[in-house]
Protein backbone atom coordinates (compact mmCIF):
# COMPACT_ATOMS: atom_id res chain seq x y z
CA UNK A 1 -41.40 -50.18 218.41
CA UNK A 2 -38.34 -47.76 219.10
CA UNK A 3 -34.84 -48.91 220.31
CA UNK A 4 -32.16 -45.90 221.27
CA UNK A 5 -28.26 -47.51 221.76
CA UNK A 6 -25.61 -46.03 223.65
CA UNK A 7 -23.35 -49.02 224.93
CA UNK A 8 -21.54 -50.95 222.13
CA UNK A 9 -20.18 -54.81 223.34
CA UNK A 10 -17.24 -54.88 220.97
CA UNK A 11 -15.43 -52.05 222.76
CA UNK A 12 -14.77 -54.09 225.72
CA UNK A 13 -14.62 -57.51 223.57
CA UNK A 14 -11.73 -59.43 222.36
CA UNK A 15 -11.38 -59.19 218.20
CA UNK A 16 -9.73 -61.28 216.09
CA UNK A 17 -10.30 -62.08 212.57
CA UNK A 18 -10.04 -65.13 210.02
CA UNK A 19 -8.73 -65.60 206.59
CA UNK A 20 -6.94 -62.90 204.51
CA UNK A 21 -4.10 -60.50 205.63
CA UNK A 22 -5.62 -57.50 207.81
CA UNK A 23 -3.51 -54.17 206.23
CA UNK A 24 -5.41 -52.29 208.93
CA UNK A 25 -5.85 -53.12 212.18
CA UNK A 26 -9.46 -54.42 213.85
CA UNK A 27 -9.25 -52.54 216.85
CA UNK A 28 -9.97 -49.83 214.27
CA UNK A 29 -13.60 -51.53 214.72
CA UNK A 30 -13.64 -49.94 218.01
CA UNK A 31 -12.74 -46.07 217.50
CA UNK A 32 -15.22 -43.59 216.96
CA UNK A 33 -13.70 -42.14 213.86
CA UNK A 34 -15.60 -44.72 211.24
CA UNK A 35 -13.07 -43.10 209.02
CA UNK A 36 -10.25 -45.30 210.65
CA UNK A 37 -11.33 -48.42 208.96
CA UNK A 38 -10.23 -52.06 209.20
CA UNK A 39 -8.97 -53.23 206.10
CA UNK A 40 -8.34 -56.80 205.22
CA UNK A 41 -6.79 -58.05 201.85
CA UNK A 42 -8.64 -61.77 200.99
CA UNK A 43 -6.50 -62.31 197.85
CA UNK A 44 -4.36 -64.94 200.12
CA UNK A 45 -7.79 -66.72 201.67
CA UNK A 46 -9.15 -69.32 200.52
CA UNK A 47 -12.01 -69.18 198.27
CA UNK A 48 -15.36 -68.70 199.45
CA UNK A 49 -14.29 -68.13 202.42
CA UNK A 50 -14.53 -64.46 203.32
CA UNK A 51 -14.00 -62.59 205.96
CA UNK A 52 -14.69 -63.83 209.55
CA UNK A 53 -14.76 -60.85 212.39
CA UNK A 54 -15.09 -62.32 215.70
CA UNK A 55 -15.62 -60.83 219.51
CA UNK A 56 -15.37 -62.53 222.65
CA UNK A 57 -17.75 -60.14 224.84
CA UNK A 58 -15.93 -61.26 227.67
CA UNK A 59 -19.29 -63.00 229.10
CA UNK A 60 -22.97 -63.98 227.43
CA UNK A 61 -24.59 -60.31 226.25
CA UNK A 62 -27.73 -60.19 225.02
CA UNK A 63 -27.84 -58.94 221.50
CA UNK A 64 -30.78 -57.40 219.56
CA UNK A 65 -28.77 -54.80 217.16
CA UNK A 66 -25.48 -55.01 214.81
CA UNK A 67 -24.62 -52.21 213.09
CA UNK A 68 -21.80 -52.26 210.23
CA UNK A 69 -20.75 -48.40 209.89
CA UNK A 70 -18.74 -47.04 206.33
CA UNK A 71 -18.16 -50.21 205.27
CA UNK A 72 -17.31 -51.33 201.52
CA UNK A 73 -19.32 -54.42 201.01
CA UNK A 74 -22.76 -53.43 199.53
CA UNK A 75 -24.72 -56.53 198.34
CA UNK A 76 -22.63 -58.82 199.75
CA UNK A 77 -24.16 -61.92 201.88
CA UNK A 78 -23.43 -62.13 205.68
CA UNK A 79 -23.68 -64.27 208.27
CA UNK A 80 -24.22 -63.82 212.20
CA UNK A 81 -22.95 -66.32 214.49
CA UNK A 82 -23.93 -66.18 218.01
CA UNK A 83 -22.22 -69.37 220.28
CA UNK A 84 -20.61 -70.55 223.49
CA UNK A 85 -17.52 -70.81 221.35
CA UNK A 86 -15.96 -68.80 219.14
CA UNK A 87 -17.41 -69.04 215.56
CA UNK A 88 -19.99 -71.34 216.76
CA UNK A 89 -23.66 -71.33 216.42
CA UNK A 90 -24.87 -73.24 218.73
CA UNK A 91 -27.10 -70.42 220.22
CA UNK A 92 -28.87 -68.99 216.65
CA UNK A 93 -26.97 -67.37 213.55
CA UNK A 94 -29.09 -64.79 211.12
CA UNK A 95 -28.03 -64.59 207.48
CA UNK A 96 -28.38 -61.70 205.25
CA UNK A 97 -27.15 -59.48 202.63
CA UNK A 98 -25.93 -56.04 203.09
CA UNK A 99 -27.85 -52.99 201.46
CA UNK A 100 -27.42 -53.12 197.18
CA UNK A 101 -24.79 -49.89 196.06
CA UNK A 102 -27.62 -48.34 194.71
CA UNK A 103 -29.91 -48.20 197.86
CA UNK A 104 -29.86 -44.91 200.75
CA UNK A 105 -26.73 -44.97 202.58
CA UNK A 106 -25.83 -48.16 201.26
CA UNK A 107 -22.03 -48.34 203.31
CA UNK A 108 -24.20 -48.00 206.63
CA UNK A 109 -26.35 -51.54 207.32
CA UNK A 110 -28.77 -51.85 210.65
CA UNK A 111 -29.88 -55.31 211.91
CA UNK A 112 -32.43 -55.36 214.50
CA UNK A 113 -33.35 -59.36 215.92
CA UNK A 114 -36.86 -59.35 216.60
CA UNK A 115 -35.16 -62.51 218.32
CA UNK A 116 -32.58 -61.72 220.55
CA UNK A 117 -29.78 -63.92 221.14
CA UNK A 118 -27.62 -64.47 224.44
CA UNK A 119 -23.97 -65.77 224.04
CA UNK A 120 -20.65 -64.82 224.53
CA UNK A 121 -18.74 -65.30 221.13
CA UNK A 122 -20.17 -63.58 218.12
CA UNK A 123 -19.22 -63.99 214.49
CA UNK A 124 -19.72 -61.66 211.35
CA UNK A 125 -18.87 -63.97 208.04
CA UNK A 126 -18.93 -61.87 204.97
CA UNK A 127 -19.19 -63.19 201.41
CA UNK A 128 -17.79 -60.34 199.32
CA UNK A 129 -19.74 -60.58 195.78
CA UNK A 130 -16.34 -60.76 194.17
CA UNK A 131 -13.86 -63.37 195.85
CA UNK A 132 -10.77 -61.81 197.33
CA UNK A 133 -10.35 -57.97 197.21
CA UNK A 134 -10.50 -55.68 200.37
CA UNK A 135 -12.93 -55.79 202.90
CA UNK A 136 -13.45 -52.34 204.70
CA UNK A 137 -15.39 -51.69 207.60
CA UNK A 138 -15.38 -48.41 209.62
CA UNK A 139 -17.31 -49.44 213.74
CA UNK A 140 -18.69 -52.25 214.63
CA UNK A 141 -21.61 -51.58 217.07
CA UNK A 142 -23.44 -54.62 218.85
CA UNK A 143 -25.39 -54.29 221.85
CA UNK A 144 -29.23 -55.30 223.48
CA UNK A 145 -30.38 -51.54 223.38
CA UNK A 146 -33.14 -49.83 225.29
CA UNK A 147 -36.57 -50.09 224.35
CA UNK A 148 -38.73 -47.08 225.80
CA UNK A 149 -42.31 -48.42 227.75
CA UNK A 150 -44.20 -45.70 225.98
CA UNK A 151 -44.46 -44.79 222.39
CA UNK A 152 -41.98 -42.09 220.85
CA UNK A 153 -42.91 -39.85 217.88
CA UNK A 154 -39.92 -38.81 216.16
CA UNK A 155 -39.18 -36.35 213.30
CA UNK A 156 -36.57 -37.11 210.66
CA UNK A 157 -34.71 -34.41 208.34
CA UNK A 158 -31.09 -33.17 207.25
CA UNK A 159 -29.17 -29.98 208.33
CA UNK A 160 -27.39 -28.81 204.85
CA UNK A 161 -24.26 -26.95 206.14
CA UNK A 162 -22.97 -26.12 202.16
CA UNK A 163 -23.54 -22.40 200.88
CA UNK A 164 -23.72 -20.82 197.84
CA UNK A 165 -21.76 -17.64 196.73
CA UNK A 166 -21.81 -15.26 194.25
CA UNK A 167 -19.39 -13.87 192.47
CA UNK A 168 -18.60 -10.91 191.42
CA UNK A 169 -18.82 -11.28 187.96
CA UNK A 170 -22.46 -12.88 188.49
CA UNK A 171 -21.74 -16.59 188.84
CA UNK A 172 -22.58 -18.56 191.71
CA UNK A 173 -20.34 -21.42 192.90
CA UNK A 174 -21.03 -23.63 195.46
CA UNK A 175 -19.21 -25.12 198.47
CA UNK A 176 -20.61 -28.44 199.24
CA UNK A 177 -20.11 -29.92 202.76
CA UNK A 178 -21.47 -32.98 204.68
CA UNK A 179 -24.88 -33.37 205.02
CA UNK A 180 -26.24 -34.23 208.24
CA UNK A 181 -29.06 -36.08 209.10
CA UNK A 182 -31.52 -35.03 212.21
CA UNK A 183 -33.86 -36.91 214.19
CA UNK A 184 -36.20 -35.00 216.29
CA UNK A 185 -37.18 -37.23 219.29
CA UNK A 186 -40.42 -36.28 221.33
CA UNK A 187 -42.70 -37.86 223.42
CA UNK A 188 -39.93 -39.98 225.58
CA UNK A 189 -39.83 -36.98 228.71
CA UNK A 190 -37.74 -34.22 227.45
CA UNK A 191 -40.66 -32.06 226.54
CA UNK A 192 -42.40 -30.35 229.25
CA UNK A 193 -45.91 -31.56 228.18
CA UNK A 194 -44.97 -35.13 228.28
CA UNK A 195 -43.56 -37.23 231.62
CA UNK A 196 -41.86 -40.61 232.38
CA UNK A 197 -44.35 -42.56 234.07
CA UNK A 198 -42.22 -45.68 234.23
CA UNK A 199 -39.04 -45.95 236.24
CA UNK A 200 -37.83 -48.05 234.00
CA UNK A 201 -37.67 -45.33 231.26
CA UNK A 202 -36.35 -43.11 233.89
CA UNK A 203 -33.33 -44.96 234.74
CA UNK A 204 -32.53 -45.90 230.83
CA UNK A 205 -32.89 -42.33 230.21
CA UNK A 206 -30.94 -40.60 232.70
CA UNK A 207 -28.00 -43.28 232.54
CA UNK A 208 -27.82 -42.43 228.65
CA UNK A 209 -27.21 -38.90 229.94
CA UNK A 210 -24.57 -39.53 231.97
CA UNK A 211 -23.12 -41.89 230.24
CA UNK A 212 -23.44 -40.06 226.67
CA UNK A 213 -23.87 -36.19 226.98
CA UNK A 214 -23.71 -34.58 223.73
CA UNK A 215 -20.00 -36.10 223.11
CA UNK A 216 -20.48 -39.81 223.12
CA UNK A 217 -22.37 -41.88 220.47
CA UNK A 218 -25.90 -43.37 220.29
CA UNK A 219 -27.70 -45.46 217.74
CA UNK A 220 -31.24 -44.93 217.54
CA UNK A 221 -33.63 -47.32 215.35
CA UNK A 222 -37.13 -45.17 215.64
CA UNK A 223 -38.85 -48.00 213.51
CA UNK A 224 -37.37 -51.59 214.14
CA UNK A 225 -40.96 -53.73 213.10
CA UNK A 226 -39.80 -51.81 209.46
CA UNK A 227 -36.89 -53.82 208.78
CA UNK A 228 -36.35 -52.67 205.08
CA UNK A 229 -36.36 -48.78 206.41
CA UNK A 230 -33.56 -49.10 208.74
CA UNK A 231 -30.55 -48.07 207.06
CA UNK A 232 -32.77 -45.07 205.78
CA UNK A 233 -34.74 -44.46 209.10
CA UNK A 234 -31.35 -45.96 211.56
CA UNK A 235 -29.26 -42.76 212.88
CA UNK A 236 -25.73 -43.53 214.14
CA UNK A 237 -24.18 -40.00 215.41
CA UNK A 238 -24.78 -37.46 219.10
CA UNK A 239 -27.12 -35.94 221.11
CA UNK A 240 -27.29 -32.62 219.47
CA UNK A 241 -28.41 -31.00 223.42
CA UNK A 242 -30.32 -32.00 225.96
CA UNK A 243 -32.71 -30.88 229.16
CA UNK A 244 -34.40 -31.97 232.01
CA UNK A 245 -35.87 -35.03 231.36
CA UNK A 246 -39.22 -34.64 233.41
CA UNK A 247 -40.47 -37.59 235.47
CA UNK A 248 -44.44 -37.97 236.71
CA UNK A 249 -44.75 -37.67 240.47
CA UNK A 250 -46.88 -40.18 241.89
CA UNK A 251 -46.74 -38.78 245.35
């Protein structure tokens, strides 16, 4: 099963966070530079008690993905808290531990619940391997997602923008630059052999257009029953272009 993500809950939530002394602010949890990170110093909170990031969505969301983007806490434990009140888990909580240091993209985790939960309050407790320290963490994304009615092949790769020169006395120097990782998506109506036959699809679809365009962000899990193959599988970035998506007439 396939989930695509364009909405994220926490940019029209309420943050506030527990314990320590944030040196950057949280909002920074909500800006699409993941380079602007939120930064909190635990040295002055208590031990074992980590770092607690909560949102008040505002109203009960349905939840079935939480991303943590470019953050600094690789192999730590974490727990989510999903409540009626805030930091309460009266509706479900899921406990984890992020990606090891040594693991693909290890400062980028994916959660998919294969049991989604409905409240209002959420709550990210992290247990940083060693007490006090910074905790760093670049976006939060949370939201329900879209999951397409028809099966969607997908193609994964990277786009390698660095070059090499020569010189001129025969040496050849390179100019390294950010790889970029590519996910081909077919099979979901923007190829002209393959329709929408679903309305449903349709209206996801076409809202994600509008909404998105080739500016705005998307998170796209092509494999969520592969839990262990997320963070390697898991793209967080744009729509590189799109076209007309093409929809089955029934008439």
């Amino acid at each position: 099963m396939s989930l695509i993500s364009w909405k994220n809950y926490v940019d029209d939530g309420t943050i506030t966070t527990t314990f320590g002394t944030n040196i950057l602010s949280q909002n920074n949890l909500k800006t699409r530079q993941i380079g602007d990170i939120y930064r909190q110093d635990l040295d002055a909170s208590p031990l074992g008690t980590g770092t607690h990031i909560k949102v008040d969505f505002g109203s009960a969301k349905e939840t079935k993905i939480v991303c943590a983007l470019n953050h600094n806490q690789a192999g730590a434990a974490y727990s989510l808290r999903f409540g009626t009140t805030s930091g309460a888990t009266d509706v479900g909580s899921v406990a984890g531990t992020f990606a090891a240091a040594t693991s693909y993209d290890a400062n980028n985790d994916m959660l998919y619940l294969s049991t989604p939960y409905t409240a209002r309050y959420f709550t990210m407790v992290i247990t940083p391997v060693v007490p006090g320290g910074l905790v760093d963490m670049g976006r939060l994304w949370i939201d329900n997602g879209f999951v397409p009615n028809i099966g969607m092949d997908f193609g994964m790769g990277v786009i390698d923008r660095s070059t090499k020169t020569k010189s001129r006395g025969g040496s050849t120097y390179s100019a390294p630059r950010q790889i970029l990782r590519k996910l081909d998506v077919n099979a979901i109506g923007r190829s002209t052999a393959d329709f929408i036959g679903t309305s449903a699809d349709f209206d996801s679809l076409l809202t994600m257009d509008l909404a998105c365009g080739v500016s705005s962000e998307i998170v796209v899990l092509p494999m969520t029953d592969s839990q262990h193959n997320l963070n390697r599988m898991g793209v967080y970035g744009t729509i590189s272009s799109n076209g007309p998506i093409h929809v089955q007439n029934k008439g």
